[in-house]
C-alpha atoms as a PDB file:
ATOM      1  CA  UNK A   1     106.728 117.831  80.852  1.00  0.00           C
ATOM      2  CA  UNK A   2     105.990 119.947  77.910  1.00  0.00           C
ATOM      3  CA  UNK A   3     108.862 121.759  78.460  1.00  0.00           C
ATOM      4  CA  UNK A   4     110.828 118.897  78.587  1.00  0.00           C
ATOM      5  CA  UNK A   5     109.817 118.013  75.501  1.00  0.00           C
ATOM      6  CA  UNK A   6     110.133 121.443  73.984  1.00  0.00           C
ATOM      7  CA  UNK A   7     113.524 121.218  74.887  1.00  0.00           C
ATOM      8  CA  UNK A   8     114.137 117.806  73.973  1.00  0.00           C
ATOM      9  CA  UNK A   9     115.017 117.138  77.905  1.00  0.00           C
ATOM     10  CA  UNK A  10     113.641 114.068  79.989  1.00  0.00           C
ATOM     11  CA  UNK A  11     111.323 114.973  82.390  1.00  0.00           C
ATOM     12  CA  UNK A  12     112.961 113.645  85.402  1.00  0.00           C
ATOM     13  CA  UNK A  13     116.084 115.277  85.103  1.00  0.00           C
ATOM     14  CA  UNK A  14     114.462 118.454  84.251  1.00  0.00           C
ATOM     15  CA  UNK A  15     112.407 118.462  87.334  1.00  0.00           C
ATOM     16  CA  UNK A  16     115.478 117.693  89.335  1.00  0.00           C
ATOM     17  CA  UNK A  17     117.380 120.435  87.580  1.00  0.00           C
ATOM     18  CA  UNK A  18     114.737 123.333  88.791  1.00  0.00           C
ATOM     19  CA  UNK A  19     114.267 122.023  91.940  1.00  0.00           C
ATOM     20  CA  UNK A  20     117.696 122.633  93.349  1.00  0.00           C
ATOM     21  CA  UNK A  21     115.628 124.690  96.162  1.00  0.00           C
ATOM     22  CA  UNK A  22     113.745 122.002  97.184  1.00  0.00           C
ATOM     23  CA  UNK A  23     115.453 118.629  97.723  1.00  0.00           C
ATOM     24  CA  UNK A  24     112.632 116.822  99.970  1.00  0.00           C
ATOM     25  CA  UNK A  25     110.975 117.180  96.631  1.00  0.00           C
ATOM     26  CA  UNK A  26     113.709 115.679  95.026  1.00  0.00           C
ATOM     27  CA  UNK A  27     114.462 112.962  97.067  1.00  0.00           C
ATOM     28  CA  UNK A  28     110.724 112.015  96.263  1.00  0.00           C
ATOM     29  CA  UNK A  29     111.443 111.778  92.933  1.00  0.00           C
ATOM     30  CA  UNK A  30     114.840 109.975  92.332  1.00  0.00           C
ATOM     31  CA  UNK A  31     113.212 107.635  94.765  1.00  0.00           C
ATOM     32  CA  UNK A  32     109.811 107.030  92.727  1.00  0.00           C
ATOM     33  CA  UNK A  33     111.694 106.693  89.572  1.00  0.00           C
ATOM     34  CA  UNK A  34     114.410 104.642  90.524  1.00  0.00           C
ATOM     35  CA  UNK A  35     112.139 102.180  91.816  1.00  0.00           C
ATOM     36  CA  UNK A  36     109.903 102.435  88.646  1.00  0.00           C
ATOM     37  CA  UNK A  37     112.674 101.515  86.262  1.00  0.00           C
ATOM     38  CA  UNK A  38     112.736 105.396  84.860  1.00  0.00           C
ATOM     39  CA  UNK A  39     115.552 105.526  82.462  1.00  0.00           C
ATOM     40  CA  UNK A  40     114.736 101.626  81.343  1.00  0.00           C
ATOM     41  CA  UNK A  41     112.198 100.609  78.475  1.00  0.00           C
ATOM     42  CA  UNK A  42     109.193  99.633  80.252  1.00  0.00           C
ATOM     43  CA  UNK A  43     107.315  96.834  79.702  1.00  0.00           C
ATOM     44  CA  UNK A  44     106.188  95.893  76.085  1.00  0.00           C
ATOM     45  CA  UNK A  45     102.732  98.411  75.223  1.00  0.00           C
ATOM     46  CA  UNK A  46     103.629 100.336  78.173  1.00  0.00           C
ATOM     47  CA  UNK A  47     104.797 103.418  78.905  1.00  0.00           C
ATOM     48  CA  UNK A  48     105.590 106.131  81.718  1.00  0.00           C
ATOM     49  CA  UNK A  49     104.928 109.726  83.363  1.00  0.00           C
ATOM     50  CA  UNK A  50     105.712 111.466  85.929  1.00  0.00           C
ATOM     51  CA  UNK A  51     104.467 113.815  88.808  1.00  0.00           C
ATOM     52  CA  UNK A  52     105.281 115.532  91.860  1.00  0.00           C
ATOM     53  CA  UNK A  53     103.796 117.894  94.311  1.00  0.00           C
ATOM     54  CA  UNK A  54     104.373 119.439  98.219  1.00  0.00           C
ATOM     55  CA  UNK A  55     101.367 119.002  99.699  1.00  0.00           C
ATOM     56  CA  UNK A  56     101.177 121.035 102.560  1.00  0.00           C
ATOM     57  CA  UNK A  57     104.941 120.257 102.983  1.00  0.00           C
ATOM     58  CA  UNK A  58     104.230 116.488 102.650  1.00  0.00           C
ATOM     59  CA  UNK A  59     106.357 115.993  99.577  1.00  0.00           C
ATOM     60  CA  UNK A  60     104.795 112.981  97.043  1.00  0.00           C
ATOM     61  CA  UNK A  61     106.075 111.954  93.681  1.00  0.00           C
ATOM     62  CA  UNK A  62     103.834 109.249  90.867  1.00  0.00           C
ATOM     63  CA  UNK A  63     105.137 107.408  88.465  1.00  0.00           C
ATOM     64  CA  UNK A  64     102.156 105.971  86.334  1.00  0.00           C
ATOM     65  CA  UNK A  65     102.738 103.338  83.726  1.00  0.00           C
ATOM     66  CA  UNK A  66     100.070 102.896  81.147  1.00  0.00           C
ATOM     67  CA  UNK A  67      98.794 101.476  78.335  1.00  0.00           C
ATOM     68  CA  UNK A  68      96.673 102.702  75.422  1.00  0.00           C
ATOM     69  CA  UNK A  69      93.851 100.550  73.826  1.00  0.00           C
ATOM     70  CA  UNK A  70      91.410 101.153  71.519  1.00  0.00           C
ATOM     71  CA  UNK A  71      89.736 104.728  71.162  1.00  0.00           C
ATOM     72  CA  UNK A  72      93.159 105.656  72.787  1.00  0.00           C
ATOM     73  CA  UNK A  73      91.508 104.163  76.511  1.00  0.00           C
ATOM     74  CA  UNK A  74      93.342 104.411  79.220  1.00  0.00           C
ATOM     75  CA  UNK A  75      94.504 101.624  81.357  1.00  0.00           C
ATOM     76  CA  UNK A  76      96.967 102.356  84.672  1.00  0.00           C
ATOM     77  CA  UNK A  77      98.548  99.292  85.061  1.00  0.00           C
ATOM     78  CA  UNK A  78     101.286 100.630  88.015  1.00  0.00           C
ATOM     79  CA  UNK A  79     101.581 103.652  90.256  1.00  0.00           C
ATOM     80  CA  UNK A  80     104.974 104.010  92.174  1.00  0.00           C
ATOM     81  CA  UNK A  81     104.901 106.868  95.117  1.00  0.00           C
ATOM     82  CA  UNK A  82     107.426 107.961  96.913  1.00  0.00           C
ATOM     83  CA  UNK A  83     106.774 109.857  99.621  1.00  0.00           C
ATOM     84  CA  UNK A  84     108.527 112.032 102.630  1.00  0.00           C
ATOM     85  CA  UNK A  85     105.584 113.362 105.260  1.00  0.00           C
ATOM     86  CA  UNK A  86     108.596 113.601 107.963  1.00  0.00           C
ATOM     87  CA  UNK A  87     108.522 111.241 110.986  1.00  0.00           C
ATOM     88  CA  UNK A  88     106.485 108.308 110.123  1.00  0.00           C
ATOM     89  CA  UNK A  89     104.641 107.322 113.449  1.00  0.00           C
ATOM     90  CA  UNK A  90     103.162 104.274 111.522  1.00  0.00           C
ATOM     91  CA  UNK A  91     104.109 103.582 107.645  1.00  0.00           C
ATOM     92  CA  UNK A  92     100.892 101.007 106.413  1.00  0.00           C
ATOM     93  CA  UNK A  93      98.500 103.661 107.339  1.00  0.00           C
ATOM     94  CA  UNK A  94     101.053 106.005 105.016  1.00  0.00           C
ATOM     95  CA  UNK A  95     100.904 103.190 102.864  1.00  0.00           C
ATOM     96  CA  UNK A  96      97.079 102.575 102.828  1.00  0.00           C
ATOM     97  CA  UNK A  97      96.448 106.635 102.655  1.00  0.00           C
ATOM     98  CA  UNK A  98      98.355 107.053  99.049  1.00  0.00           C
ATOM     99  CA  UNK A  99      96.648 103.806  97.756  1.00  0.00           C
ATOM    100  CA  UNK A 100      92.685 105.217  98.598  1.00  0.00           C
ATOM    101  CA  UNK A 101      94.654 109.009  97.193  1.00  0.00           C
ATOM    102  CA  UNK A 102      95.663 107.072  94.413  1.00  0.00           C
ATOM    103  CA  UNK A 103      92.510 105.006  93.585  1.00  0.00           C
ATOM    104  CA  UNK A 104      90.029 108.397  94.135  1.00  0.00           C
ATOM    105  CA  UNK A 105      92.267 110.697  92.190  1.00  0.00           C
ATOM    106  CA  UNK A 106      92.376 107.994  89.462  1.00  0.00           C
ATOM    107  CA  UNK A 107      88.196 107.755  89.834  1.00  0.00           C
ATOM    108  CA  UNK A 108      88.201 111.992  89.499  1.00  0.00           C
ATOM    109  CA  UNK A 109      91.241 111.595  86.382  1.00  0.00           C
ATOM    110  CA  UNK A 110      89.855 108.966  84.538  1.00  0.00           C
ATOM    111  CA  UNK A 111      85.619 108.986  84.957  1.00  0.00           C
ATOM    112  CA  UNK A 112      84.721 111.848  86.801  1.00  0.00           C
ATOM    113  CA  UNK A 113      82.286 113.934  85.032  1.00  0.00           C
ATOM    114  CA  UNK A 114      79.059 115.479  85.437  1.00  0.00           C
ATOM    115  CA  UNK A 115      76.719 116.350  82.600  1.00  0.00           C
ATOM    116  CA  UNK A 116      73.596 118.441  82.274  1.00  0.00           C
ATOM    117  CA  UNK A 117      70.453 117.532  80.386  1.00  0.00           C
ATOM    118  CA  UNK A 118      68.156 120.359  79.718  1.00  0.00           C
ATOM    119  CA  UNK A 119      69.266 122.127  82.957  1.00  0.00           C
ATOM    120  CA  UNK A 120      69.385 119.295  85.440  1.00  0.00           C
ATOM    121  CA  UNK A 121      72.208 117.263  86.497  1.00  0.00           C
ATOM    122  CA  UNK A 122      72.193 113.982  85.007  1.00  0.00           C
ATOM    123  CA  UNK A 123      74.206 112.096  88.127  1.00  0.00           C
ATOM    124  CA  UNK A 124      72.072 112.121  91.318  1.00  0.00           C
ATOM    125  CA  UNK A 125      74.142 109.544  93.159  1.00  0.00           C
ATOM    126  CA  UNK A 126      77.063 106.872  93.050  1.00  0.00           C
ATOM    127  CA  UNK A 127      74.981 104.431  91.779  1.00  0.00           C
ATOM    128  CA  UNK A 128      74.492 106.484  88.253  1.00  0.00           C
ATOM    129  CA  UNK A 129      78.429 108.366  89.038  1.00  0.00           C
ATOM    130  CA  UNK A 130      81.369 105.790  87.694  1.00  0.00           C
ATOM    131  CA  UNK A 131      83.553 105.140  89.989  1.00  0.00           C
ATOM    132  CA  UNK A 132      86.933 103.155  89.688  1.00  0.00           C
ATOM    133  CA  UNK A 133      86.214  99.333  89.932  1.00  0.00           C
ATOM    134  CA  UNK A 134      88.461  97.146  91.798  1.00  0.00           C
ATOM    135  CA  UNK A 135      89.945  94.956  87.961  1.00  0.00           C
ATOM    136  CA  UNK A 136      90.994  98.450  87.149  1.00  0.00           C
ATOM    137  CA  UNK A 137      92.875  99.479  90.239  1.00  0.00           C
ATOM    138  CA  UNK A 138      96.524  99.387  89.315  1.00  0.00           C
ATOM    139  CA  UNK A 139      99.386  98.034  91.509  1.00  0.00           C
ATOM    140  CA  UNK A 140     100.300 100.867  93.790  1.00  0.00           C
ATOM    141  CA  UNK A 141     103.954 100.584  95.421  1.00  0.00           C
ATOM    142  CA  UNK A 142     104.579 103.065  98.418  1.00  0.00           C
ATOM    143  CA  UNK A 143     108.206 104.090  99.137  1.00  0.00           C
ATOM    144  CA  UNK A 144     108.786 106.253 101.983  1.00  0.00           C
ATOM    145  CA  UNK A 145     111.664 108.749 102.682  1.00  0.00           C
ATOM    146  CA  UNK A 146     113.358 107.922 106.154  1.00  0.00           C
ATOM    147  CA  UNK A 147     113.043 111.397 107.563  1.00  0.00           C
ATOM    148  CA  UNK A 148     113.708 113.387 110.756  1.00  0.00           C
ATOM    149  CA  UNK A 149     111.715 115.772 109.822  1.00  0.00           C
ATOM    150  CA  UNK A 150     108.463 116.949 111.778  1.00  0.00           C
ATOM    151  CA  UNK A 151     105.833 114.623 110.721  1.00  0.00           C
ATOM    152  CA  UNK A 152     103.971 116.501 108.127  1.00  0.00           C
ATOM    153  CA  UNK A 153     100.474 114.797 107.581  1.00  0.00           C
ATOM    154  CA  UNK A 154      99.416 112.440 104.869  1.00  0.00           C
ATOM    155  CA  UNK A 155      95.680 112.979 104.323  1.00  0.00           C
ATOM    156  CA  UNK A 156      94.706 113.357 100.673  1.00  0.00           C
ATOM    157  CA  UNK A 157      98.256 113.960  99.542  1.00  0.00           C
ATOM    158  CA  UNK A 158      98.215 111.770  96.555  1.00  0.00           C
ATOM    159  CA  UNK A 159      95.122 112.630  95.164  1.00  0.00           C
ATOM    160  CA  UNK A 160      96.370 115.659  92.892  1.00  0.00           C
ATOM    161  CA  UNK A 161      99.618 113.904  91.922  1.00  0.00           C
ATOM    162  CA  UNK A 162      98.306 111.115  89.351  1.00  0.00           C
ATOM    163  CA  UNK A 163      96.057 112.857  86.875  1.00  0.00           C
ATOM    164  CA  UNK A 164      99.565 114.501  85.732  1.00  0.00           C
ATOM    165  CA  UNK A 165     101.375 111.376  85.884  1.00  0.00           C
ATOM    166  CA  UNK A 166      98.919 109.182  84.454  1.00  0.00           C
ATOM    167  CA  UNK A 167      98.227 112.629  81.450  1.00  0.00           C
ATOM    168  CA  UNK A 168     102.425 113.110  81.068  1.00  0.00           C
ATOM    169  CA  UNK A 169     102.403 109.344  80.234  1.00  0.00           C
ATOM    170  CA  UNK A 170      99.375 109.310  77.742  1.00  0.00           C
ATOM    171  CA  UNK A 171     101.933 111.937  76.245  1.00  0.00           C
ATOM    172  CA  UNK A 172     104.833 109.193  75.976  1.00  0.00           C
ATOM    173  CA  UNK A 173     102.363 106.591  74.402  1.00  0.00           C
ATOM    174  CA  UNK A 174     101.012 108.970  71.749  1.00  0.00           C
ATOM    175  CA  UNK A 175     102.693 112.553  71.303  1.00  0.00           C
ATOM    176  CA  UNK A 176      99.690 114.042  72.323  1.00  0.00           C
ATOM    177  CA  UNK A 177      98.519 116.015  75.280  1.00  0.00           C
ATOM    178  CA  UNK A 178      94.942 115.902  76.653  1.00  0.00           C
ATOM    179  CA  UNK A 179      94.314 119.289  79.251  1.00  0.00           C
ATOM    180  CA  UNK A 180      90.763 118.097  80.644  1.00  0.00           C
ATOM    181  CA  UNK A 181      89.302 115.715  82.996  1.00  0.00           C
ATOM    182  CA  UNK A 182      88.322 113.201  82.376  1.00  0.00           C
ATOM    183  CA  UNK A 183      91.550 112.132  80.465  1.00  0.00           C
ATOM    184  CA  UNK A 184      89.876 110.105  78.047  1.00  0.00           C
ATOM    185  CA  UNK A 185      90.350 111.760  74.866  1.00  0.00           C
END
């Protein structure tokens, strides 16, 4: 993304340009953002990014639409995944997996954080570790890529995909990149 925007470029179509070697990776993509709306305005105090990633050959692509409140706070509204992991023996566990990789990468992207008083660790379990709350899990839609393709595994596969997405489209909402977790700035 920040070459994209070095070179004036949309992000999309600069992804799709360099990965003419890879076009699982792109079919991930055009699907993800066609079924995002990429290329339309989004809705009103909204706005969009975009990731993608082979994952062990699983190929997975995030668009995140946000919004930014006060203290520039993050809130994802609405992930869209597509996703080609070959032959899909049975596509709501596919669908189920990128949700929970979506809602723990979001926990790790937008909470996760350990701190250290006078030596210690402060965080001795989940009940003094945030975690994401259910009123702040965004929509998730799955689309899969019909494949033939020998099944590939789906696993954590989402899970490293949104903290760019959700990071390239705290970029579109204020001109400004964050490069640590967690991405509250």
């Amino acid at each position: 993304d920040e070459i994209a925007a070095a070179a004036g470029r949309d992000p999309l179509e600069l992804r799709l340009s360099l990965l003419s070697h890879a076009p699982r990776l792109q079919e991930v993509l055009k699907l993800a953002a066609a079924r995002a709306g990429w290329g339309r305005q989004p809705p009103s105090g909204c706005h969009r990014g975009i990731a993608a990633y082979d994952f062990h050959g699983t190929n997975l692509s995030a668009v995140a639409e946000i919004s930014v409140g006060e203290n520039d706070r993050i809130r994802v509204r609405r992930v869209v995944c597509g996703v080609d992991c070959g032959i899909v023996v049975n596509p709501g566990l596919v669908r189920a997996q990128i949700t929970g990789g979506i809602a723990f990468g979001l926990t790790a992207a937008l909470k996760s954080r350990i701190t250290v008083t006078q030596g210690r660790v402060d965080q001795g379990n989940f009940d003094d570790f945030p975690l994401l709350r259910m009123p702040e899990m965004p929509e998730v839609d799955v689309h899969i890529v019909p494949s033939a393709a020998a099944p590939t595994g789906i696993g954590e596969s989402a899970v490293p995909v949104i903290a760019p997405a959700v990071a390239n489209a705290f970029f579109a909402a204020t001109g400004r990149r964050i490069r640590s977790l967690p991405l509250q700035p």
